[in-house]
Protein backbone atom coordinates (compact mmCIF):
# COMPACT_ATOMS: atom_id res chain seq x y z
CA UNK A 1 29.97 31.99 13.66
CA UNK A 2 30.60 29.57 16.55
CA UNK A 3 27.79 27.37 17.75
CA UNK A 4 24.79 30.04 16.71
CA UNK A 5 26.87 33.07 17.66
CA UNK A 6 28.78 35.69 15.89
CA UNK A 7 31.79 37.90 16.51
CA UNK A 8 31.25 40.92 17.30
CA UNK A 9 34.39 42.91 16.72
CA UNK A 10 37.10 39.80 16.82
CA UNK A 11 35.81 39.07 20.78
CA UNK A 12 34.61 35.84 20.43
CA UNK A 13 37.81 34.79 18.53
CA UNK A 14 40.05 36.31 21.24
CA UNK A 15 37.76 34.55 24.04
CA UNK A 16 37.97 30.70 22.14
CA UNK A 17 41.98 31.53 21.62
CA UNK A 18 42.55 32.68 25.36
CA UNK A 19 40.63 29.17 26.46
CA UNK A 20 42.11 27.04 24.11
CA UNK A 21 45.83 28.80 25.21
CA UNK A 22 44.83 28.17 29.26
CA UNK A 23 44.10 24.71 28.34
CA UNK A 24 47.44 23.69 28.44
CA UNK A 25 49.68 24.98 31.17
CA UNK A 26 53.49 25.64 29.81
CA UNK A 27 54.62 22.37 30.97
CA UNK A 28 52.23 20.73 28.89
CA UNK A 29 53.51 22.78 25.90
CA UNK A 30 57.13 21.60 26.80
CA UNK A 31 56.51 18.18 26.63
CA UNK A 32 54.11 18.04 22.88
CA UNK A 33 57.59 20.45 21.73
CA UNK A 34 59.43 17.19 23.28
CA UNK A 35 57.58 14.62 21.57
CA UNK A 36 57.86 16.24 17.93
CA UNK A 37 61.93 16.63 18.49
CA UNK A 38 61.92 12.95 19.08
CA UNK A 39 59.57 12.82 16.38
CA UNK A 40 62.03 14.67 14.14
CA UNK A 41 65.05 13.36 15.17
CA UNK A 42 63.87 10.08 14.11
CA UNK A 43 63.31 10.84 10.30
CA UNK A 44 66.36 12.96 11.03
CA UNK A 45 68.17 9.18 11.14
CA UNK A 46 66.75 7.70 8.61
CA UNK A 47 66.83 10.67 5.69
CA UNK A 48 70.08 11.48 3.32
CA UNK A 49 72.33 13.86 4.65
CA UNK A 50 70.95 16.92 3.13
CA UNK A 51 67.49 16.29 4.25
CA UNK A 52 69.03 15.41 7.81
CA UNK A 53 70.53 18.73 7.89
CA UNK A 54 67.57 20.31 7.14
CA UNK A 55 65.72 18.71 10.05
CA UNK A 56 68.27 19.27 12.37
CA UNK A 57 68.56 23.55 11.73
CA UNK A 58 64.75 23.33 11.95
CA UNK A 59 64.86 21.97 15.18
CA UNK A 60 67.93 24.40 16.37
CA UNK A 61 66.09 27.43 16.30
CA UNK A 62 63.85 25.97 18.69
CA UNK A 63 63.36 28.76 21.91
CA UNK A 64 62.66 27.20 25.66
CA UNK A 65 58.93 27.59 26.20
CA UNK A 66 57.47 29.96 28.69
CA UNK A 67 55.65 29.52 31.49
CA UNK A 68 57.29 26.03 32.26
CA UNK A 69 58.54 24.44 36.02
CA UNK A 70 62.17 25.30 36.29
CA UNK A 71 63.27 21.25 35.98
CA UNK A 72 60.80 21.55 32.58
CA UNK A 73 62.79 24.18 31.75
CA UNK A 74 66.18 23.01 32.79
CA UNK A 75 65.43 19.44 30.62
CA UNK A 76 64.24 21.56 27.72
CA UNK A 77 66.89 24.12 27.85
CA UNK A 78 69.58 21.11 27.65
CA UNK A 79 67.62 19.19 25.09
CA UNK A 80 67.64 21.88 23.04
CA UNK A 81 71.41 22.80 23.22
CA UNK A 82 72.17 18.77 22.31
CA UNK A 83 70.06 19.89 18.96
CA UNK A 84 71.81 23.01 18.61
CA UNK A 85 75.25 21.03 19.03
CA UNK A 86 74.32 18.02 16.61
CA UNK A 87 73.22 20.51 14.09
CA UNK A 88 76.30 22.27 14.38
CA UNK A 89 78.67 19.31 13.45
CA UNK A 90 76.06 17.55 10.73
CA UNK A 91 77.35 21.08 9.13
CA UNK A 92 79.37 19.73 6.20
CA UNK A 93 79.79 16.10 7.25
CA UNK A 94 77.69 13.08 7.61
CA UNK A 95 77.03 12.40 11.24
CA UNK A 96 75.91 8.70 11.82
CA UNK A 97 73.24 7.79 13.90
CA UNK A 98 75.72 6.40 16.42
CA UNK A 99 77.91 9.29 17.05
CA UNK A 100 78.27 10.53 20.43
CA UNK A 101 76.41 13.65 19.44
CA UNK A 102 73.68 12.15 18.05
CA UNK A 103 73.38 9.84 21.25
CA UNK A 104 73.63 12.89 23.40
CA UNK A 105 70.44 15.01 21.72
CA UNK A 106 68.64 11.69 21.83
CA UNK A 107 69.22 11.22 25.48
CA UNK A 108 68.42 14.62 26.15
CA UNK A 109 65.33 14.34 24.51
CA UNK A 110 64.34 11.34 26.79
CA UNK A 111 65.06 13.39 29.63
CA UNK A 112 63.00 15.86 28.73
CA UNK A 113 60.67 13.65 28.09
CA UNK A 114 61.07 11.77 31.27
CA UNK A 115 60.40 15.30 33.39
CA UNK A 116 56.84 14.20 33.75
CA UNK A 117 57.10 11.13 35.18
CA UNK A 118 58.95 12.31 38.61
């Protein structure tokens, strides 16, 4: 039941998930998928190895979203692969926060990020 009405047959639940999907356009998507790899990335930094690892392969199977403008998806694409990479080399070893890898995902990120603002 949603505000007095019932679902007849799932179509009411298909209409409110169809709205609430248009309500954000892929760009939009992009950038909240931005905000929680900077998110992540930061307790990435500040965990123990293991749990940085973890984080990291989490964030690595990450696919571009759909539906984006092609600089959105050019800034997520690379963001993405500077994840990929730093989870590839935290494989096994410690990688400090201040590694050039580390700095490069981070930087990507902000990119991404940054998208919006031009």
């Amino acid at each position: 039941m949603f505000y007095g009405l019932t679902d007849q047959g799932g179509i009411l639940t298909s209409t409110i998930e169809f709205y609430r999907q248009s309500a954000q356009t892929g760009d939009e998507r992009s950038l909240v998928k931005a905000r929680y790899c900077r998110s992540i990335l930061k307790v990435a930094a500040i965990s123990t190895d293991r749990e940085a690892r973890i984080l990291l392969d989490g964030l690595a199977t990450e696919q571009v979203t759909a539906n984006t403008s092609a600089l959105m998806a050019e800034a997520e694409r690379t963001a993405l692969a500077a994840i990929r990479d730093l989870a590839g080399y935290q494989h096994g070893r410690s990688v400090p926060q201040s590694s050039s890898e580390w700095m490069r995902a981070a930087r990507a990120i902000q990119s991404w990020l940054s998208v919006d603002d031009q």
